[in-house]
Protein backbone atom coordinates (compact mmCIF):
# COMPACT_ATOMS: atom_id res chain seq x y z
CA UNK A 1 -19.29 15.87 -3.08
CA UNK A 2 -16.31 15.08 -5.15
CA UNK A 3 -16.49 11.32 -6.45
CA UNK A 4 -12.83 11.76 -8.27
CA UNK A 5 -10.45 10.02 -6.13
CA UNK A 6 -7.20 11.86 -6.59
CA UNK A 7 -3.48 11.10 -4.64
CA UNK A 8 -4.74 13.57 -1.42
CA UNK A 9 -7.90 11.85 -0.75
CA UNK A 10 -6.70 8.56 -1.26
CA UNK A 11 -3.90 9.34 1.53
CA UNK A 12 -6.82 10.61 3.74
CA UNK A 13 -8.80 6.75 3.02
CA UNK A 14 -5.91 5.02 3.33
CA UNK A 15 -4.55 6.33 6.97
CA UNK A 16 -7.77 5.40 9.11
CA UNK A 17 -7.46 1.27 8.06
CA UNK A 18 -3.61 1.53 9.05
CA UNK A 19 -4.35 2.82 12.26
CA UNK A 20 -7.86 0.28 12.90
CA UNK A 21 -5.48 -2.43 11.70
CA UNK A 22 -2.33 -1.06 14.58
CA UNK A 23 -6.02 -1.01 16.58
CA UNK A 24 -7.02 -4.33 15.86
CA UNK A 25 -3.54 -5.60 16.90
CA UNK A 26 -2.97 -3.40 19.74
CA UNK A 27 -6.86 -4.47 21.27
CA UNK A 28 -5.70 -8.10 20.94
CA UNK A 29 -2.54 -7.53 23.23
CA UNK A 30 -3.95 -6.25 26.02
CA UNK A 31 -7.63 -7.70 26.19
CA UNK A 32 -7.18 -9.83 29.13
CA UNK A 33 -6.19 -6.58 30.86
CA UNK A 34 -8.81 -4.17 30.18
CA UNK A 35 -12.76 -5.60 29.75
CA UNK A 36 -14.41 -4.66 26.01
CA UNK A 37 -17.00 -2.14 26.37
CA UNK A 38 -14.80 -0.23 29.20
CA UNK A 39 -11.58 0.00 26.82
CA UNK A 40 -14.08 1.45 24.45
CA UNK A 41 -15.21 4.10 27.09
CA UNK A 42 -11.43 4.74 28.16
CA UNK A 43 -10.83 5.31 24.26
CA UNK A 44 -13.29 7.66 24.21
CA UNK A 45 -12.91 9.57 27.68
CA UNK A 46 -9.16 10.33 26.14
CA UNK A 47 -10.05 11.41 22.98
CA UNK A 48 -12.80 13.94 24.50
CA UNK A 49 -10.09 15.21 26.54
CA UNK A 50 -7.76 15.67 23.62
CA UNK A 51 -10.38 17.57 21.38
CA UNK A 52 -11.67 19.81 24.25
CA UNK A 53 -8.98 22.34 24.05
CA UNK A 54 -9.32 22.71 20.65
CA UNK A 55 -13.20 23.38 20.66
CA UNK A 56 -14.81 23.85 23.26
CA UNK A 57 -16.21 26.83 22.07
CA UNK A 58 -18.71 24.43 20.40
CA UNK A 59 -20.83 24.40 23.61
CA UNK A 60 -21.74 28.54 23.64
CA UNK A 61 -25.42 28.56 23.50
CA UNK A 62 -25.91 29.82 20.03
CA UNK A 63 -23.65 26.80 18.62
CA UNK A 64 -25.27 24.33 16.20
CA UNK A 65 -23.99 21.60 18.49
CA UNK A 66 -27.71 22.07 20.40
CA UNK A 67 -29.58 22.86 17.37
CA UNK A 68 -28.60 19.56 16.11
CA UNK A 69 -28.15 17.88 19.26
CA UNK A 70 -30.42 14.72 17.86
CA UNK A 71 -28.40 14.36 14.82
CA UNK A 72 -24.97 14.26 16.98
CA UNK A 73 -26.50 11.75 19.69
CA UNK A 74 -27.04 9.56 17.00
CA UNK A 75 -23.85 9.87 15.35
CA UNK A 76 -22.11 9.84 18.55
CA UNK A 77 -24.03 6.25 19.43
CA UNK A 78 -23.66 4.61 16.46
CA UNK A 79 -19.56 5.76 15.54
CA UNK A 80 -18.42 6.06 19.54
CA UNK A 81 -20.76 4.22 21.57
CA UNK A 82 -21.37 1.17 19.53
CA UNK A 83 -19.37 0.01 16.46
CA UNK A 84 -15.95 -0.35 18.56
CA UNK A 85 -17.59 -1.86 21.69
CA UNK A 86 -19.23 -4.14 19.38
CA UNK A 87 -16.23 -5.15 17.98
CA UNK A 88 -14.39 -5.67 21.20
CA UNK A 89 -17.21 -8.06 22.33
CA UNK A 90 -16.92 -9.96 19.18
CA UNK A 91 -13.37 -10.96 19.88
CA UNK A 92 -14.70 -12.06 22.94
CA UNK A 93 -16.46 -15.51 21.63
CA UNK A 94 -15.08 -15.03 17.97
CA UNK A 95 -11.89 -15.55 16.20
CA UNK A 96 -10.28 -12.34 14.58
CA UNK A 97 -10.60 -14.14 11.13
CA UNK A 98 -14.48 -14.61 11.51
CA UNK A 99 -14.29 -10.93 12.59
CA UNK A 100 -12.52 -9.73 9.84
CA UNK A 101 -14.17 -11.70 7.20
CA UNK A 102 -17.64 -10.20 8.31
CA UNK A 103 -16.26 -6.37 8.12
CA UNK A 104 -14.99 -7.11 4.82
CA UNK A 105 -18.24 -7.41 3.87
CA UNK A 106 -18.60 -3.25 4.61
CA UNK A 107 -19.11 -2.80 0.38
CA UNK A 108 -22.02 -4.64 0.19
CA UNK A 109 -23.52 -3.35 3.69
CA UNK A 110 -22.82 0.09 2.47
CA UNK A 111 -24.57 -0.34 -0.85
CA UNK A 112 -27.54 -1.92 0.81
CA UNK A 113 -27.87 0.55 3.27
CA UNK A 114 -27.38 3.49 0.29
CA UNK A 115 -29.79 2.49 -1.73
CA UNK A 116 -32.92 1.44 1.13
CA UNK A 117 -32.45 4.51 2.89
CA UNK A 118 -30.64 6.93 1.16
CA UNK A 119 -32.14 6.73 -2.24
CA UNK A 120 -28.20 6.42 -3.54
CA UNK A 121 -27.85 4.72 -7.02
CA UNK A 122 -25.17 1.39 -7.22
CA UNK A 123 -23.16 1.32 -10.67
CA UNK A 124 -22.09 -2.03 -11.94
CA UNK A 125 -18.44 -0.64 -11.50
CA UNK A 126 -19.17 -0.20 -7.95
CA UNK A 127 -20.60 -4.56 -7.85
CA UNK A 128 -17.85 -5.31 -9.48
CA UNK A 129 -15.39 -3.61 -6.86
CA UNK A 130 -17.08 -5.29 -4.22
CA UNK A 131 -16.97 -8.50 -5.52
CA UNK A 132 -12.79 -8.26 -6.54
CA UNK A 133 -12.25 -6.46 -2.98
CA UNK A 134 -13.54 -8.78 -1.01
CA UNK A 135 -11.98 -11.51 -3.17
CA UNK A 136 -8.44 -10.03 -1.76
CA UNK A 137 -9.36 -9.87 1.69
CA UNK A 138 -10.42 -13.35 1.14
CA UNK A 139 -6.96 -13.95 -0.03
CA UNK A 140 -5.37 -13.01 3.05
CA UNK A 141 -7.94 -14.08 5.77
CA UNK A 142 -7.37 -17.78 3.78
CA UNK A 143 -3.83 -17.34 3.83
CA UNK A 144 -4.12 -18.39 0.42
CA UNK A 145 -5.92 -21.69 1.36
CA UNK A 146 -9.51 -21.74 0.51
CA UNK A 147 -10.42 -24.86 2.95
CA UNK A 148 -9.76 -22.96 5.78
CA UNK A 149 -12.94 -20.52 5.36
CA UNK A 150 -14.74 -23.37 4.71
CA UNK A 151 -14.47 -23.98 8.27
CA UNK A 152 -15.76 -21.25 9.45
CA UNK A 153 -19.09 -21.41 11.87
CA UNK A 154 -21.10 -18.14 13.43
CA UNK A 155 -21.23 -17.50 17.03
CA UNK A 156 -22.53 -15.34 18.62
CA UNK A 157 -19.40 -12.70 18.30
CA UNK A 158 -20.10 -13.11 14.48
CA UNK A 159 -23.48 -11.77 15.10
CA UNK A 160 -22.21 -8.64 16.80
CA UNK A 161 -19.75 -7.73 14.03
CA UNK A 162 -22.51 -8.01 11.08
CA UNK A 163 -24.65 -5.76 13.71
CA UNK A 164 -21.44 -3.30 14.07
CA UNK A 165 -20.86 -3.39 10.06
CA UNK A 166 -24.62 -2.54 9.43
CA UNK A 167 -23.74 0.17 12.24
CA UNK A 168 -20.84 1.89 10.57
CA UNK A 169 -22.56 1.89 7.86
CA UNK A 170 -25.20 3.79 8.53
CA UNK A 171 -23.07 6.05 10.25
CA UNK A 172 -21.07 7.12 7.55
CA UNK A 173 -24.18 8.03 5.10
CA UNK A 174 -25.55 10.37 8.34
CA UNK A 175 -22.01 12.19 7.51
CA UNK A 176 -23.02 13.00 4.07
CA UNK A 177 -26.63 14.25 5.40
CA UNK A 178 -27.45 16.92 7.83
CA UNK A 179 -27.07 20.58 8.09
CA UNK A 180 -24.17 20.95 10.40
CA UNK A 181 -23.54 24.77 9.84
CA UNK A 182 -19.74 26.31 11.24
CA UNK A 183 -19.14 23.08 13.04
CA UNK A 184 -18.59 21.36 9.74
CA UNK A 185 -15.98 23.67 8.93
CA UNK A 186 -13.60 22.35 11.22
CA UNK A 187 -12.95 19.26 11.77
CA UNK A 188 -12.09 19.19 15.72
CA UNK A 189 -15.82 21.01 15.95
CA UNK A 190 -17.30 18.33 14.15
CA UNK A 191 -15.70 15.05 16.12
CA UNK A 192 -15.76 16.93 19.27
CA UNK A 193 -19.81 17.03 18.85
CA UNK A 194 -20.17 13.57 18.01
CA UNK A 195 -17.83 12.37 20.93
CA UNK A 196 -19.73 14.62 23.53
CA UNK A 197 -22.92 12.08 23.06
CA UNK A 198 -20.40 9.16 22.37
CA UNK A 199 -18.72 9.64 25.60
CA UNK A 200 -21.96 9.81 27.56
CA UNK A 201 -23.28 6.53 25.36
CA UNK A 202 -20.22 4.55 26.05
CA UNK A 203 -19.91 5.51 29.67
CA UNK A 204 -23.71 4.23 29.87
CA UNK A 205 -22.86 0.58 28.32
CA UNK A 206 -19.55 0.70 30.36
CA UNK A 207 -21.89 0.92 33.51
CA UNK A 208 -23.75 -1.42 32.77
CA UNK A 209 -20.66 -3.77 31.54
CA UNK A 210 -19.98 -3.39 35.64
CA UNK A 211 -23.27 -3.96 36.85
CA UNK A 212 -23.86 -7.35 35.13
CA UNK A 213 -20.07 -8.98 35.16
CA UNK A 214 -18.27 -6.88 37.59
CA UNK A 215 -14.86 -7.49 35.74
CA UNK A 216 -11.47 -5.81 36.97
CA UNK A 217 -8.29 -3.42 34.60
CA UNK A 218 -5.01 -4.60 35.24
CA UNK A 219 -3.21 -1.72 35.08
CA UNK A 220 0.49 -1.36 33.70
CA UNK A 221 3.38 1.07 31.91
CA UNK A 222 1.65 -1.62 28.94
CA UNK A 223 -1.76 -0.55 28.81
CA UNK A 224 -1.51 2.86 29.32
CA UNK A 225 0.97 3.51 26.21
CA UNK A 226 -1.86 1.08 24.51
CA UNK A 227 -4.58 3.62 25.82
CA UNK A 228 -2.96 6.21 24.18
CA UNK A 229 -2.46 4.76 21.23
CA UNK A 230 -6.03 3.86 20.36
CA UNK A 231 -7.05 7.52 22.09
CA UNK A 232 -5.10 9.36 19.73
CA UNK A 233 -4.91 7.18 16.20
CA UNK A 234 -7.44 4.94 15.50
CA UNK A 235 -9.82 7.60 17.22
CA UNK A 236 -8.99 10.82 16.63
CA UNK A 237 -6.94 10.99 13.24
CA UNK A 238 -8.49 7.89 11.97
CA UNK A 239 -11.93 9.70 12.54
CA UNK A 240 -11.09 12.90 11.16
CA UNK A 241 -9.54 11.37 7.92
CA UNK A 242 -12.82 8.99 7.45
CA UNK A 243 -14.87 11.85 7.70
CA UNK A 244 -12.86 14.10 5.49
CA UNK A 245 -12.66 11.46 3.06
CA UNK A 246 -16.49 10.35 2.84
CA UNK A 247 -17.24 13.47 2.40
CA UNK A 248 -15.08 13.88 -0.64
CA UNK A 249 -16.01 10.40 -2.36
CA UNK A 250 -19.50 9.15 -0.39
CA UNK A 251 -19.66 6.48 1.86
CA UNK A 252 -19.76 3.13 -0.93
CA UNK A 253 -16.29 4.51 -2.29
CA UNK A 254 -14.45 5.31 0.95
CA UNK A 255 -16.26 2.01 2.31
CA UNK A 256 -13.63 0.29 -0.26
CA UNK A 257 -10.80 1.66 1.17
CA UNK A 258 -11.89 -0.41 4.63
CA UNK A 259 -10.96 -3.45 3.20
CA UNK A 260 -7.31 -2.06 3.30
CA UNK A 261 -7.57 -3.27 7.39
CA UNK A 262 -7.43 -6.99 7.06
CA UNK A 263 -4.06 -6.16 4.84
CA UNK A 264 -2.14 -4.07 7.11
CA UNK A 265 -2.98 -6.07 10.42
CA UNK A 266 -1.80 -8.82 8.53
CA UNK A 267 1.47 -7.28 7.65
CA UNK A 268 1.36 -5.88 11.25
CA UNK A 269 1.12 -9.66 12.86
CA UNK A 270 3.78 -10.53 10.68
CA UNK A 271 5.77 -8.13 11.46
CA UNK A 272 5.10 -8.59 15.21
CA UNK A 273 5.81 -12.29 14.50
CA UNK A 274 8.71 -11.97 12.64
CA UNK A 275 7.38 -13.68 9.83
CA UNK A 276 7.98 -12.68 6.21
CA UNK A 277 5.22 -11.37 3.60
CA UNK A 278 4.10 -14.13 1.23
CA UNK A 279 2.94 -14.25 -2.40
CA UNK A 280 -0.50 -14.14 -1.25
CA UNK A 281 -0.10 -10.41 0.19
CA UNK A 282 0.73 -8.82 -2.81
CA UNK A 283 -2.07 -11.21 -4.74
CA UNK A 284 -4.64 -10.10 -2.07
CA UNK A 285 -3.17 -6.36 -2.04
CA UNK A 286 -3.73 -6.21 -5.98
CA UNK A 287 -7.05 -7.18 -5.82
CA UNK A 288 -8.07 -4.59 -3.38
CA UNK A 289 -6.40 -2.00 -4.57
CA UNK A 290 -8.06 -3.16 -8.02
CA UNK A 291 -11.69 -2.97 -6.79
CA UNK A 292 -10.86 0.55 -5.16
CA UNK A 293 -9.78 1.70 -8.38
CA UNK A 294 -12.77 -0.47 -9.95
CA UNK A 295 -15.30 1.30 -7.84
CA UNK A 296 -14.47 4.63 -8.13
CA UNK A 297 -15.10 4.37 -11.79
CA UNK A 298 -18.12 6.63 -13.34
């Protein structure tokens, strides 16, 4: 593992919270048409579909795919089959800045969960970064006014996104971990492994998602260009750069580079809004940017 960030890994970090942020945005538009935890099986169905031609020689019976199968049906429940449909549910009963303001806390989850279970050491550089990251997002999820976190209140959807945090977390030190053999060497291999188990995880919650509030898809030219979307970005590239790049830096680096999301799906509501950037972007972009930089430090 590589813990220099240079200009091609930083690309590969910086992609996957542009596309979660064109996610975030995208999720919010058509929610009342599609229910949570079935948009996150749709996602997932797609994405399958998309990787499949490109390896399904990962299910021959001397593949490492079934060698490993427990290590994959845990990645593929905690980065498929939870952590997105986790996230959908929490926009359910919470507000996206009470969402957002509990995934920026990914540094310090990542650090935690590093150093309990994966005997990983935590610099000061690496505190300090966490504490001047966060510090930006706070900057934009305030809109530069600090009384409006201090109305903020947990609900339950706040309890699901500190659950799905703690989630990704842990999922992205199993990436460092594990003997993965050939699939490891290419990258459609390596997601299409994980998404097998993901797919049949999702599907599972989806089911039960049907059983228990029998909801309904309204189904339009809309949501299927916003199926696509999420199918192909925010779950296939985004995946395959966050995995590429966590295995370059380690998870507490890369884990930096998520706090990038609350930036660019601010700029993207803007945008969408038609409402110009403020000081307070470039304020809150120069302190993340600073604890990335911060972090990375030796």
């Amino acid at each position: 593992m590589n813990h220099k960030l240079n200009p091609a890994t930083i690309f590969l970090l910086v992609i996957p919270p542009l596309l979660w942020a064109g996610n975030a945005v995208v999720g919010r538009m058509i929610h009342e048409m599609v229910p949570p935890i079935t948009l996150n099986f749709i996602r997932w169905v797609l994405a399958f579909l998309i990787l499949l031609p490109m390896a399904f020689h990962i299910y021959r019976r001397d593949s490492m795919l079934w060698l490993n199968w427990r290590r994959y049906a845990l990645l593929g429940l905690l980065g498929v089959g939870l952590y997105n449909a986790l996230q959908y549910l929490a926009l359910q009963s919470s507000t996206p800045i009470n969402v957002t303001l509990v995934a920026a806390s990914m540094p310090v989850w990542m650090m935690m969960v590093g150093s309990l279970f994966f005997q990983a050491k935590v610099s000061r550089w690496q505190l300090g970064g966490a504490v001047l990251s966060i510090v930006g997002v706070l900057i934009v999820l305030s809109r530069g006014e600090i009384r409006q976190l201090l109305s903020l209140h947990l609900v339950l959807g706040d309890i699901f996104m500190i659950i799905a945090t703690i989630t990704w977390s842990v999922y992205s030190w199993l990436l460092t971990r594990g003997n993965d053999g050939e699939l490891r060497n290419h990258w459609a291999d390596f997601l299409l492994a994980q998404v097998s188990f993901g797919v049949l995880w999702s599907g599972l919650f989806s089911a039960t998602e049907w059983v228990v509030t029998k909801p309904t898809i309204h189904w339009s030219p809309m949501l299927f260009a916003a199926l696509a979307f999420v199918a192909i970005g925010p779950a296939v590239i985004a995946f395959r750069c966050w995995g590429l790049g966590v295995q370059r830096v380690g998870p507490n680096i890369a884990s930096f580079f998520n706090n990038l999301t609350p930036l660019f799906a601010a700029l993207m509501s803007a945008a969408f809004l038609g409402e110009a950037p403020h000081a307070f972007h470039a304020l809150a972009f120069m302190c993340i940017v600073g604890g990335i930089i911060l972090s990375s430090r030796r």
